[in-house]
PDB file of N, CA and C in Angstrom:
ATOM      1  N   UNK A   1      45.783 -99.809 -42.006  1.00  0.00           N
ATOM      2  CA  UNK A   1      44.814-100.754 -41.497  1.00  0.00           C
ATOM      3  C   UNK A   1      44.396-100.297 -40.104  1.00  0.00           C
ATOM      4  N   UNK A   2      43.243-100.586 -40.079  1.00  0.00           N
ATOM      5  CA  UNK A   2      42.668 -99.701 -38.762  1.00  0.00           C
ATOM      6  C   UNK A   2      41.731-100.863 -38.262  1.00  0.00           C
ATOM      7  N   UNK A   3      41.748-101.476 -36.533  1.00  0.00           N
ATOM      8  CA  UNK A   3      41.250-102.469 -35.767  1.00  0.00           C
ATOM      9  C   UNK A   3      40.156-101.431 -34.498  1.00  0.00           C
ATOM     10  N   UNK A   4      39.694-102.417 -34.106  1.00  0.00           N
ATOM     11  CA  UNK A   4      38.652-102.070 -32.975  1.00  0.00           C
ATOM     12  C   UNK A   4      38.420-103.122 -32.510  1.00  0.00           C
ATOM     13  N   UNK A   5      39.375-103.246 -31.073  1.00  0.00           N
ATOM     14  CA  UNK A   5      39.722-104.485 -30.349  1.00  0.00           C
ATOM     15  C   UNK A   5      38.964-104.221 -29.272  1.00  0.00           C
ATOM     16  N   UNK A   6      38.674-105.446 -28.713  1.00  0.00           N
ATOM     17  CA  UNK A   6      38.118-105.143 -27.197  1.00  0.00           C
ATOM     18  C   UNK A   6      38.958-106.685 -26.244  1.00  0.00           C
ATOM     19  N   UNK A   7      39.319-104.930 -24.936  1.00  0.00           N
ATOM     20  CA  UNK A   7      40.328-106.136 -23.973  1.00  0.00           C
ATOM     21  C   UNK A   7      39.550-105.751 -22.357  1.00  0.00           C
ATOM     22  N   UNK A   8      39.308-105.956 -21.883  1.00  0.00           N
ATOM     23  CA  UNK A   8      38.683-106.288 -20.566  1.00  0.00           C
ATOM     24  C   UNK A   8      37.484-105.415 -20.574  1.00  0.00           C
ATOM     25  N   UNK A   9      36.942-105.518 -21.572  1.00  0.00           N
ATOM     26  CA  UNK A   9      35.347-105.166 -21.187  1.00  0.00           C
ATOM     27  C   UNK A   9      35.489-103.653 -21.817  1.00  0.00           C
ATOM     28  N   UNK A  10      36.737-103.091 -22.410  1.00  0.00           N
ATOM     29  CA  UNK A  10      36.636-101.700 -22.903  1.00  0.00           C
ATOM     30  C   UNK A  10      37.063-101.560 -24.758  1.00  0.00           C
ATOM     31  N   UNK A  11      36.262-101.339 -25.302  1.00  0.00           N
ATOM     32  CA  UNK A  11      36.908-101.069 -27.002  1.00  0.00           C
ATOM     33  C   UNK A  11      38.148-100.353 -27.104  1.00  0.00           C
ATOM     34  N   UNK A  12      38.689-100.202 -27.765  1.00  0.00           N
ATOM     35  CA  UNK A  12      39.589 -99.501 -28.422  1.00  0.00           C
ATOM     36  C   UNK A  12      40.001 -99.102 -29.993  1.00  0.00           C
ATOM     37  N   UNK A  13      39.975 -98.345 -30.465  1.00  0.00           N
ATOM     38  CA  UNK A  13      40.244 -97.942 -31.600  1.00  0.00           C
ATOM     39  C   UNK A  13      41.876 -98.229 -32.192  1.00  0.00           C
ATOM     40  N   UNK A  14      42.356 -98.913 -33.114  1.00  0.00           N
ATOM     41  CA  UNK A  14      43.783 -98.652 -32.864  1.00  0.00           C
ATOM     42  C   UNK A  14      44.746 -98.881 -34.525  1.00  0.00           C
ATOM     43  N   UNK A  15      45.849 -98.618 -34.635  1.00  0.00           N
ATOM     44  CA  UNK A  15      46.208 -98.675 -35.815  1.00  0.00           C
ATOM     45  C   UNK A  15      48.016 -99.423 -35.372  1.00  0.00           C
ATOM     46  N   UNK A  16      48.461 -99.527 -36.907  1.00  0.00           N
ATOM     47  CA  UNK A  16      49.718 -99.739 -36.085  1.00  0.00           C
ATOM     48  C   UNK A  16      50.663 -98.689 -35.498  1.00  0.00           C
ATOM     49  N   UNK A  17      51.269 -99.368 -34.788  1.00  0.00           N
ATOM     50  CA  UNK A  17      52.202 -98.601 -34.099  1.00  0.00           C
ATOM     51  C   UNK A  17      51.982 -97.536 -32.992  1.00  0.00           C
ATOM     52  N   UNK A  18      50.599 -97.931 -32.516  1.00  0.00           N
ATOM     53  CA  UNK A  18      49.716 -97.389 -31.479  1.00  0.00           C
ATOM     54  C   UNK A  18      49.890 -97.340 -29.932  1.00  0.00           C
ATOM     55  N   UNK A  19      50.242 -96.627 -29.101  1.00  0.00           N
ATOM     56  CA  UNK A  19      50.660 -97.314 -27.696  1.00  0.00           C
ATOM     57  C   UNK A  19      48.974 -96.920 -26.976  1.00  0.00           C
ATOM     58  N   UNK A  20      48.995 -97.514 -26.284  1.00  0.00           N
ATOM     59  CA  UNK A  20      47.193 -97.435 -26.022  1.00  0.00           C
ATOM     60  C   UNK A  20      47.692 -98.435 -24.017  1.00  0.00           C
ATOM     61  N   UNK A  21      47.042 -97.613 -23.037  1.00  0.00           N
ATOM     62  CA  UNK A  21      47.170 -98.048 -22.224  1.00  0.00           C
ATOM     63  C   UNK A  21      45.802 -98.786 -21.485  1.00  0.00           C
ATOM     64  N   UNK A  22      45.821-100.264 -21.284  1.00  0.00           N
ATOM     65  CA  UNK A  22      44.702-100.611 -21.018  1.00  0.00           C
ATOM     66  C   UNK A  22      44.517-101.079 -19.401  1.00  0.00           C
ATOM     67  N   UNK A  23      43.345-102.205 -19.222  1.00  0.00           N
ATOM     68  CA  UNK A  23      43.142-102.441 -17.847  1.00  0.00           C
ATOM     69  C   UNK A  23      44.519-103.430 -17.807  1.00  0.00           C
ATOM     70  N   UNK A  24      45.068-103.812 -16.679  1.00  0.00           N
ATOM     71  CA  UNK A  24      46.158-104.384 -16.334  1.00  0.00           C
ATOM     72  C   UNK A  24      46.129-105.884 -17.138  1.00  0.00           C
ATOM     73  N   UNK A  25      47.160-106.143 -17.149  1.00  0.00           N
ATOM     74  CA  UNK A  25      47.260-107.416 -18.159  1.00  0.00           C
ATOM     75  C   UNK A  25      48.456-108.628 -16.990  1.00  0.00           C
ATOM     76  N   UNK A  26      48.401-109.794 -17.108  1.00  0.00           N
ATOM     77  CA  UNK A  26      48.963-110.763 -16.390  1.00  0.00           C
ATOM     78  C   UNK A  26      50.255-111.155 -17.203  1.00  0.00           C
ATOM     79  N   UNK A  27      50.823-110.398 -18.213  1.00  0.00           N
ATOM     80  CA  UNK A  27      51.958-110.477 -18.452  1.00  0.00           C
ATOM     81  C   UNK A  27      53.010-109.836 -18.814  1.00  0.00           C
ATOM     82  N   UNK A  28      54.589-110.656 -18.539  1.00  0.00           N
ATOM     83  CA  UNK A  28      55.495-109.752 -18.409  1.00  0.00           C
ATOM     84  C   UNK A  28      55.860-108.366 -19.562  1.00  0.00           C
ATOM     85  N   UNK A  29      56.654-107.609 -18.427  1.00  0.00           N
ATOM     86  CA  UNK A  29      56.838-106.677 -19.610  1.00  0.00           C
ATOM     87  C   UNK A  29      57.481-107.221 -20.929  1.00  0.00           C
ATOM     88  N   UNK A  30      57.408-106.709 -22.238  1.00  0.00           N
ATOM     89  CA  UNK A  30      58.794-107.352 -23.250  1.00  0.00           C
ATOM     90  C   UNK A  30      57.914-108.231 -23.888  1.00  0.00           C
ATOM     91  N   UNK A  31      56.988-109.074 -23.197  1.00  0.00           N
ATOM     92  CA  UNK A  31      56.185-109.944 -24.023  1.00  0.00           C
ATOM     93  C   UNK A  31      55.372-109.738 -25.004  1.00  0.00           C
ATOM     94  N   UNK A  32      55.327-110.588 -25.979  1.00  0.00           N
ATOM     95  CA  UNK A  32      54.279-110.563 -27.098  1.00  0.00           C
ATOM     96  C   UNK A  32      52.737-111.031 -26.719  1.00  0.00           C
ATOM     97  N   UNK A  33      51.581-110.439 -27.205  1.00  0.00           N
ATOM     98  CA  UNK A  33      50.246-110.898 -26.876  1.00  0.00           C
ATOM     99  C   UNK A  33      49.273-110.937 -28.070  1.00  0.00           C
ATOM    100  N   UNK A  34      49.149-111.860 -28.327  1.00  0.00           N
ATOM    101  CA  UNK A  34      48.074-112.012 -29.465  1.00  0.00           C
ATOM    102  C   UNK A  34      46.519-111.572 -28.857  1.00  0.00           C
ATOM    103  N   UNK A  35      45.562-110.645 -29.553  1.00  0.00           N
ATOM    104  CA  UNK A  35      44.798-110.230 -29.042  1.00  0.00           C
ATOM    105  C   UNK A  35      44.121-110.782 -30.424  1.00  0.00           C
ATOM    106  N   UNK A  36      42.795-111.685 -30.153  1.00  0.00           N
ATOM    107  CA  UNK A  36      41.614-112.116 -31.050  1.00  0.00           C
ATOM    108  C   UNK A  36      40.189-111.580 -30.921  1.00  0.00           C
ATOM    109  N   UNK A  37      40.258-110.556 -29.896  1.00  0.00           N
ATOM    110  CA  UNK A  37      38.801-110.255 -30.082  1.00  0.00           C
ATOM    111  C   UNK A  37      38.832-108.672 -30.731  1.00  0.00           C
ATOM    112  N   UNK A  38      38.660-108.772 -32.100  1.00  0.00           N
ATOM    113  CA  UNK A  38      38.800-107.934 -33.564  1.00  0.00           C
ATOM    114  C   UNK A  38      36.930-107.408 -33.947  1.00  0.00           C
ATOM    115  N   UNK A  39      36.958-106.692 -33.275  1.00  0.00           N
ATOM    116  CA  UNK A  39      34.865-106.041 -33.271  1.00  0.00           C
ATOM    117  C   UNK A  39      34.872-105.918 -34.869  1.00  0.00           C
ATOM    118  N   UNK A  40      36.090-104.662 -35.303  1.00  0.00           N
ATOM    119  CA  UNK A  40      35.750-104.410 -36.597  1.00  0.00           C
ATOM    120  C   UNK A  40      37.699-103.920 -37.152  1.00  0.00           C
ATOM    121  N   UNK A  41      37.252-104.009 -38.331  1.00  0.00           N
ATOM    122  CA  UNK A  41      38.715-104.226 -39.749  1.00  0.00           C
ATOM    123  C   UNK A  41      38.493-103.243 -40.293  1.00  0.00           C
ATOM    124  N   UNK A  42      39.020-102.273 -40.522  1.00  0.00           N
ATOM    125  CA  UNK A  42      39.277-101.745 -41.856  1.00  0.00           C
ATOM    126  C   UNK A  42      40.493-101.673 -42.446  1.00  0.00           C
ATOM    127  N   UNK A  43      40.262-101.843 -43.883  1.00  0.00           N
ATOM    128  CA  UNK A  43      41.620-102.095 -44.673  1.00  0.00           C
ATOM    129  C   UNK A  43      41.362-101.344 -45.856  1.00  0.00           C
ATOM    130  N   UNK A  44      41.378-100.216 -46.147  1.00  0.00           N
ATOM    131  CA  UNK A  44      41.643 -99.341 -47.416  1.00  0.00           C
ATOM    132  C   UNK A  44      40.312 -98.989 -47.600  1.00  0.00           C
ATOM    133  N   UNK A  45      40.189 -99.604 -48.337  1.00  0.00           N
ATOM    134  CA  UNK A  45      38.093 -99.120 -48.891  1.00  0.00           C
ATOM    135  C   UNK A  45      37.448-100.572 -48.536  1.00  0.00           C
ATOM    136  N   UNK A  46      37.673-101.640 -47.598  1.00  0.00           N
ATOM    137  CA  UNK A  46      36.875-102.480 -47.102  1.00  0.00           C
ATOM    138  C   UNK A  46      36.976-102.310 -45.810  1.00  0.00           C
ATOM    139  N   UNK A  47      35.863-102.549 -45.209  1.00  0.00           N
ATOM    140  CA  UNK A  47      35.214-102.650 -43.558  1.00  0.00           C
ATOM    141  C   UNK A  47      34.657-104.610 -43.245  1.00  0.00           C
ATOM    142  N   UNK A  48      34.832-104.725 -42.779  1.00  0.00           N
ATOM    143  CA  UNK A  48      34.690-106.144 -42.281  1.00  0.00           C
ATOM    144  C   UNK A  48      34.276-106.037 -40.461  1.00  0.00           C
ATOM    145  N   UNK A  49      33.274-106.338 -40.673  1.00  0.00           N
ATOM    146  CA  UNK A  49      32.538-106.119 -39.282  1.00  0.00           C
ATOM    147  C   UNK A  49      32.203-107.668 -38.422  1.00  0.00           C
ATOM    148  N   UNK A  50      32.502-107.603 -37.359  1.00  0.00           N
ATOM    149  CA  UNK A  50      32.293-109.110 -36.792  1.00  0.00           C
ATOM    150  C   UNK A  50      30.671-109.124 -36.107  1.00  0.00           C
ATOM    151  N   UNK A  51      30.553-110.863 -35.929  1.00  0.00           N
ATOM    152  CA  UNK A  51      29.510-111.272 -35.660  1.00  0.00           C
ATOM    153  C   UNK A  51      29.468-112.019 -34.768  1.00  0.00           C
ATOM    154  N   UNK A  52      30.013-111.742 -33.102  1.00  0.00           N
ATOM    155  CA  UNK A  52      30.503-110.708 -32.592  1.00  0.00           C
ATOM    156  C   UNK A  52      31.801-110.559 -33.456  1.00  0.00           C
ATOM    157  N   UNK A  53      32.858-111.266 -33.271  1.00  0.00           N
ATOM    158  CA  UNK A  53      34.130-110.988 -33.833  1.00  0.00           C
ATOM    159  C   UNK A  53      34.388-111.169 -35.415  1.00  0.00           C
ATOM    160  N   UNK A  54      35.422-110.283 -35.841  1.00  0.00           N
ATOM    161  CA  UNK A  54      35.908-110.802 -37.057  1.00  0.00           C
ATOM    162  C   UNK A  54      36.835-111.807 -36.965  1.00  0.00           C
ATOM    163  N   UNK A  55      36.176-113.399 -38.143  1.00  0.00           N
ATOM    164  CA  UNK A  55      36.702-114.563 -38.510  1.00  0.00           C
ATOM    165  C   UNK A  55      37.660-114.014 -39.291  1.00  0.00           C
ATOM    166  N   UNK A  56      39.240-114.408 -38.255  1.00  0.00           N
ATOM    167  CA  UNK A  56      40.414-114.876 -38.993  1.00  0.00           C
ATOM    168  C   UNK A  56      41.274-113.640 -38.905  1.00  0.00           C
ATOM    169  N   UNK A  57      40.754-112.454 -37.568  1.00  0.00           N
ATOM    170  CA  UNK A  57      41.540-111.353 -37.890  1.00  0.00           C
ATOM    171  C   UNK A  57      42.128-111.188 -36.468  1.00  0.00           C
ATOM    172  N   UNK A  58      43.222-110.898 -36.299  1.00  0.00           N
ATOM    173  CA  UNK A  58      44.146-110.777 -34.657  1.00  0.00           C
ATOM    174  C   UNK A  58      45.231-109.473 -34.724  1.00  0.00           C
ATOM    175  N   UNK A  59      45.222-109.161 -33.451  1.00  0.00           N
ATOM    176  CA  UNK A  59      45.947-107.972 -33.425  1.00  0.00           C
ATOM    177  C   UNK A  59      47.307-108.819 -32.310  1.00  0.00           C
ATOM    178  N   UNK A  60      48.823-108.316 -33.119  1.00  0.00           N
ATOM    179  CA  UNK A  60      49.833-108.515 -32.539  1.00  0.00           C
ATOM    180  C   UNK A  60      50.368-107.637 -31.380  1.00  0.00           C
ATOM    181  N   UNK A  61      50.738-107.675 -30.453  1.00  0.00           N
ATOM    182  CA  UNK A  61      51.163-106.332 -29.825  1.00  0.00           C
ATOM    183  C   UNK A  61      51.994-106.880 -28.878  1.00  0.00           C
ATOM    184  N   UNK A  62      53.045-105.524 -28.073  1.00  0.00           N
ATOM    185  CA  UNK A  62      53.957-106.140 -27.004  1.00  0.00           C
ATOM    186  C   UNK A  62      53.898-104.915 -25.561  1.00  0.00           C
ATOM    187  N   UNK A  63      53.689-105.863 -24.627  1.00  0.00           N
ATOM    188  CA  UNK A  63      53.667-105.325 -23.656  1.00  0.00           C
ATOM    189  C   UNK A  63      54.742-104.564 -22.882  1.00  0.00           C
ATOM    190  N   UNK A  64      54.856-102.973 -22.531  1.00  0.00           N
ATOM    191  CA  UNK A  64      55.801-102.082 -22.576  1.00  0.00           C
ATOM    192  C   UNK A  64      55.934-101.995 -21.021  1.00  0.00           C
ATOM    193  N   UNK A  65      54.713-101.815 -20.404  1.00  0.00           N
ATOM    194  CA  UNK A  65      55.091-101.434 -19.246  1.00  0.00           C
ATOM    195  C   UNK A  65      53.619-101.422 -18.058  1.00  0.00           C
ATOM    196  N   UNK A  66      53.952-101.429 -16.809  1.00  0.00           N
ATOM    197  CA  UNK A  66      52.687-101.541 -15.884  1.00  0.00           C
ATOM    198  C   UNK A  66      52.645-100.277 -14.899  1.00  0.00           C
ATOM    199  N   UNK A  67      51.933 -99.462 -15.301  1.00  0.00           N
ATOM    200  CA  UNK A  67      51.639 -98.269 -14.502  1.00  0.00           C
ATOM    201  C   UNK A  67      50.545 -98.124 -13.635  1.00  0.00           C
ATOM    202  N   UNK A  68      50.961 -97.094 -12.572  1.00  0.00           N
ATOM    203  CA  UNK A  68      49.136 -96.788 -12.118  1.00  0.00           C
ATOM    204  C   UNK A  68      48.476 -95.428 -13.085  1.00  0.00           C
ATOM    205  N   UNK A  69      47.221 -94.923 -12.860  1.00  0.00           N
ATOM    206  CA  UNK A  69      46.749 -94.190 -13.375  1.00  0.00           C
ATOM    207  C   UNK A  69      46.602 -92.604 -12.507  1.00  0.00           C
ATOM    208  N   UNK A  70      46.216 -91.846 -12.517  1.00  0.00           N
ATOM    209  CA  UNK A  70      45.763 -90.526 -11.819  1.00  0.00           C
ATOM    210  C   UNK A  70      45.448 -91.159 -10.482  1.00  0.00           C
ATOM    211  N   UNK A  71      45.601 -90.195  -9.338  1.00  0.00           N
ATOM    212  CA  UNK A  71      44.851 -90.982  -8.213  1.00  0.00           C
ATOM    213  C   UNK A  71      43.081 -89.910  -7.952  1.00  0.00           C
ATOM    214  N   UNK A  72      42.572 -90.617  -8.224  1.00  0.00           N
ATOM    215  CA  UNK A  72      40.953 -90.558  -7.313  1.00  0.00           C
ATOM    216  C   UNK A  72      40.758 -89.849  -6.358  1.00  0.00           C
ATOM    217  N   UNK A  73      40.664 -89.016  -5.680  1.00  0.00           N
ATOM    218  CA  UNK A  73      39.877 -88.930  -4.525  1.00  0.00           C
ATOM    219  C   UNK A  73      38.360 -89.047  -4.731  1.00  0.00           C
ATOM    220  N   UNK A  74      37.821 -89.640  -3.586  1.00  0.00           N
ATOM    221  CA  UNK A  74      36.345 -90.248  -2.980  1.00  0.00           C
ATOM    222  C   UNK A  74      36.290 -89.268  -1.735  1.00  0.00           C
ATOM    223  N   UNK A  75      35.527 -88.540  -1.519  1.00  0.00           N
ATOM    224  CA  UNK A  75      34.911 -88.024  -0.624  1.00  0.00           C
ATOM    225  C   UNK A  75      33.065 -87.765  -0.482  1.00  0.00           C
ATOM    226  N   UNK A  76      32.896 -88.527   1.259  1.00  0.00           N
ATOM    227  CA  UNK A  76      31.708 -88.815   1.718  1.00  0.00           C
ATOM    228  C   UNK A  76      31.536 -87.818   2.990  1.00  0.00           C
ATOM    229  N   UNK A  77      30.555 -87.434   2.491  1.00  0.00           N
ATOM    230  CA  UNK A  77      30.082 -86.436   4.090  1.00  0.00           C
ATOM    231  C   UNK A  77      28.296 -86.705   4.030  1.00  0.00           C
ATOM    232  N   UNK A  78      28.176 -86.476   5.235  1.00  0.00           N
ATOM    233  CA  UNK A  78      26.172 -86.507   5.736  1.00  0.00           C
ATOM    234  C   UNK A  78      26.588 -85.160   6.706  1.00  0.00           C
ATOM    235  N   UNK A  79      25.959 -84.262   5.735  1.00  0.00           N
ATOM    236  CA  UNK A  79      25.577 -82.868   6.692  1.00  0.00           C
ATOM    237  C   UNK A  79      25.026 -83.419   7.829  1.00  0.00           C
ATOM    238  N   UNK A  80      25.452 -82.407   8.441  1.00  0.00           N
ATOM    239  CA  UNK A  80      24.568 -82.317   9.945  1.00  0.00           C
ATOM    240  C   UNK A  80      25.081 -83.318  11.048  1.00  0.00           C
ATOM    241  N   UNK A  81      26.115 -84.814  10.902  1.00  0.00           N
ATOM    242  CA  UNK A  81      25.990 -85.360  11.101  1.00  0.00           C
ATOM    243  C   UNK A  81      27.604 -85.618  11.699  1.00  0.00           C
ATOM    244  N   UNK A  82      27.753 -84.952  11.218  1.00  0.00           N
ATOM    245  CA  UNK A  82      29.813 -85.200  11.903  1.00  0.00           C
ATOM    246  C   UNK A  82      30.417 -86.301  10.784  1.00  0.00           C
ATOM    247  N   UNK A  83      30.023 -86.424   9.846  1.00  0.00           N
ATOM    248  CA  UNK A  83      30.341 -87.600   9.376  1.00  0.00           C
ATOM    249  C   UNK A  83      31.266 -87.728   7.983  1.00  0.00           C
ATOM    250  N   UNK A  84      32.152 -87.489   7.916  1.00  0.00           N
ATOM    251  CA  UNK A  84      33.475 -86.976   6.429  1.00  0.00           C
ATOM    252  C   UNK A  84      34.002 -88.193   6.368  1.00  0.00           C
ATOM    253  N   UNK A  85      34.484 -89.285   5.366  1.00  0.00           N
ATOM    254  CA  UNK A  85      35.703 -90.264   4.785  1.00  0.00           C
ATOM    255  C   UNK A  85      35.993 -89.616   3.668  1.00  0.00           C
ATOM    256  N   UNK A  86      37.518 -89.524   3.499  1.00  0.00           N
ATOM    257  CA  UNK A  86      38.122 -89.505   2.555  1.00  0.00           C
ATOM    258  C   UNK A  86      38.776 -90.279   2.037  1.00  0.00           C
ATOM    259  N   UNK A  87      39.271 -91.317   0.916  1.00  0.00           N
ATOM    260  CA  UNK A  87      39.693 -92.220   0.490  1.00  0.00           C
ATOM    261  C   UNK A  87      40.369 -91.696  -0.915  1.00  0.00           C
ATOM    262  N   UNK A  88      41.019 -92.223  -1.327  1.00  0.00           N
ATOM    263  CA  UNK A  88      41.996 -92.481  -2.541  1.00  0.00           C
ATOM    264  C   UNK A  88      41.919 -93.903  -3.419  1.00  0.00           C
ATOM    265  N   UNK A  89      42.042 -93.465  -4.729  1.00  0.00           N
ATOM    266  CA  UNK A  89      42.682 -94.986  -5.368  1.00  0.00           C
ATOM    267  C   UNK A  89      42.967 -94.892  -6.865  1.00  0.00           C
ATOM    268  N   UNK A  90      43.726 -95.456  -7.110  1.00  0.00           N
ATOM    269  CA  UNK A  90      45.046 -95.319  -8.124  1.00  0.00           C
ATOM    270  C   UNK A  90      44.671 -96.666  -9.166  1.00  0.00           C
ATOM    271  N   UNK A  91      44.532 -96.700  -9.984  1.00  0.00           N
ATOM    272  CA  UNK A  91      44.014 -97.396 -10.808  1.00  0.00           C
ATOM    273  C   UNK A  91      45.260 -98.018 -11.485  1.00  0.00           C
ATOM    274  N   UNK A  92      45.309 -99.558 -11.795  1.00  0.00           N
ATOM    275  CA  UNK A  92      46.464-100.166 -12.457  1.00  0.00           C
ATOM    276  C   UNK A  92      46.525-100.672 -13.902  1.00  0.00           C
ATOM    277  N   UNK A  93      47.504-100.503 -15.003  1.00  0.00           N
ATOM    278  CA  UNK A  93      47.060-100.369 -16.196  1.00  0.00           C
ATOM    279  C   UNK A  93      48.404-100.987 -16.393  1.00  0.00           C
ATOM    280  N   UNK A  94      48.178-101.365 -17.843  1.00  0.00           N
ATOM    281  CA  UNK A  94      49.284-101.884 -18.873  1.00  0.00           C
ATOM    282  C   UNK A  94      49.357-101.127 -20.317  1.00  0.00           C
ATOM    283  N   UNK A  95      50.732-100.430 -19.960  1.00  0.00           N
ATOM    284  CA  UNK A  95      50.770 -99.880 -21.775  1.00  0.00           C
ATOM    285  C   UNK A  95      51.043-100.823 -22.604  1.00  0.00           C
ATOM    286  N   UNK A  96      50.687-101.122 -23.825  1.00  0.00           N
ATOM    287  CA  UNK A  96      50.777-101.780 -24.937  1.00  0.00           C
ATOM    288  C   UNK A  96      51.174-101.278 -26.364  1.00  0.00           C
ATOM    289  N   UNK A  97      52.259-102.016 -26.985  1.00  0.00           N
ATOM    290  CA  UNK A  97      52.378-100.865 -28.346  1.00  0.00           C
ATOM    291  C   UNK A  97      51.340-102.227 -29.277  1.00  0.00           C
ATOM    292  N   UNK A  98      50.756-101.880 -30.398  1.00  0.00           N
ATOM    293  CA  UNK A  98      50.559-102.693 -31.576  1.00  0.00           C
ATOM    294  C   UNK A  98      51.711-102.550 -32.622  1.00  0.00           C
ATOM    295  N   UNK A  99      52.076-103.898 -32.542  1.00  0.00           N
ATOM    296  CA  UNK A  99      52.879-103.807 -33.810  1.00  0.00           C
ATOM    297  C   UNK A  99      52.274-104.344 -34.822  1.00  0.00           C
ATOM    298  N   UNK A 100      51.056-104.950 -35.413  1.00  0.00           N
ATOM    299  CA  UNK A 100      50.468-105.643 -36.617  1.00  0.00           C
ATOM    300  C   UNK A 100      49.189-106.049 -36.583  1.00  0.00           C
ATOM    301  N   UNK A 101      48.537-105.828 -37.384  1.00  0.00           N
ATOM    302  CA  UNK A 101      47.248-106.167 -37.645  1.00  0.00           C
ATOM    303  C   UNK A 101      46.831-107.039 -38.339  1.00  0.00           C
ATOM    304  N   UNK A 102      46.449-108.312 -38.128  1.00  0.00           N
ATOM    305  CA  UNK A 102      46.658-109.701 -39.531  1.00  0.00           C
ATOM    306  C   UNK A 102      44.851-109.892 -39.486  1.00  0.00           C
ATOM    307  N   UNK A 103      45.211-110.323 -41.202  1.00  0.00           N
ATOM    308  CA  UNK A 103      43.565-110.633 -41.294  1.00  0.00           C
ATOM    309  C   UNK A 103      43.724-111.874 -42.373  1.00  0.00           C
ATOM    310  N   UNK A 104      43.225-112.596 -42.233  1.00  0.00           N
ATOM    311  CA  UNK A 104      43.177-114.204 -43.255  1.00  0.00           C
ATOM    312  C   UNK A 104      41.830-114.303 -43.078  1.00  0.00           C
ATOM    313  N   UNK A 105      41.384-113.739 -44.457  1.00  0.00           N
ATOM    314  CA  UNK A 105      39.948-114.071 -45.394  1.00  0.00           C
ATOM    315  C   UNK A 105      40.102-115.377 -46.099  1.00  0.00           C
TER     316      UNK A 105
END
């Protein structure tokens, strides 16, 4: 069974047993999270596409862990002008495993 969830504004493709690291999430590690916004289903030789979402389909999953991401550098210069900032930034994320994909037609 194969899902296409969307969690803070980004899709994801995912199946079970998937670890998929997303934008940061507000809960603890160890916890369970029911995720309902299901774009699209597939289940063997049927596709079930939502309107936005698919009615009656949720993805189970448990939250593993809270990392940062690569760090960034930002660098600004104006030739001619004396003028260089350099900045950094580290982006914060939540890994997630899926453990189940439920669908009630």
């Amino acid at each position: 069974m194969l899902a296409v969830i969307k969690i803070g504004g980004h899709q994801y493709k995912v199946k079970e047993s998937d670890k998929i690291f997303v934008q940061k999430l507000e809960e603890e590690p160890g916890s369970k999270i029911k995720l309902e916004n299901v774009l699209l289903l597939q289940d063997g030789e049927k596709t079930y596409i939502g309107n936005p979402y698919v009615h009656g389909a949720f993805v189970e999953a448990t939250v593993l862990d809270h990392v940062k991401g690569e760090k960034i550098i930002v660098f600004k210069k104006k030739r001619r002008k004396g003028y260089k900032v350099t900045k950094g930034h580290r982006q914060n994320y939540t890994q997630i495993e899926i453990n189940k994909i439920y669908f009630e037609s």
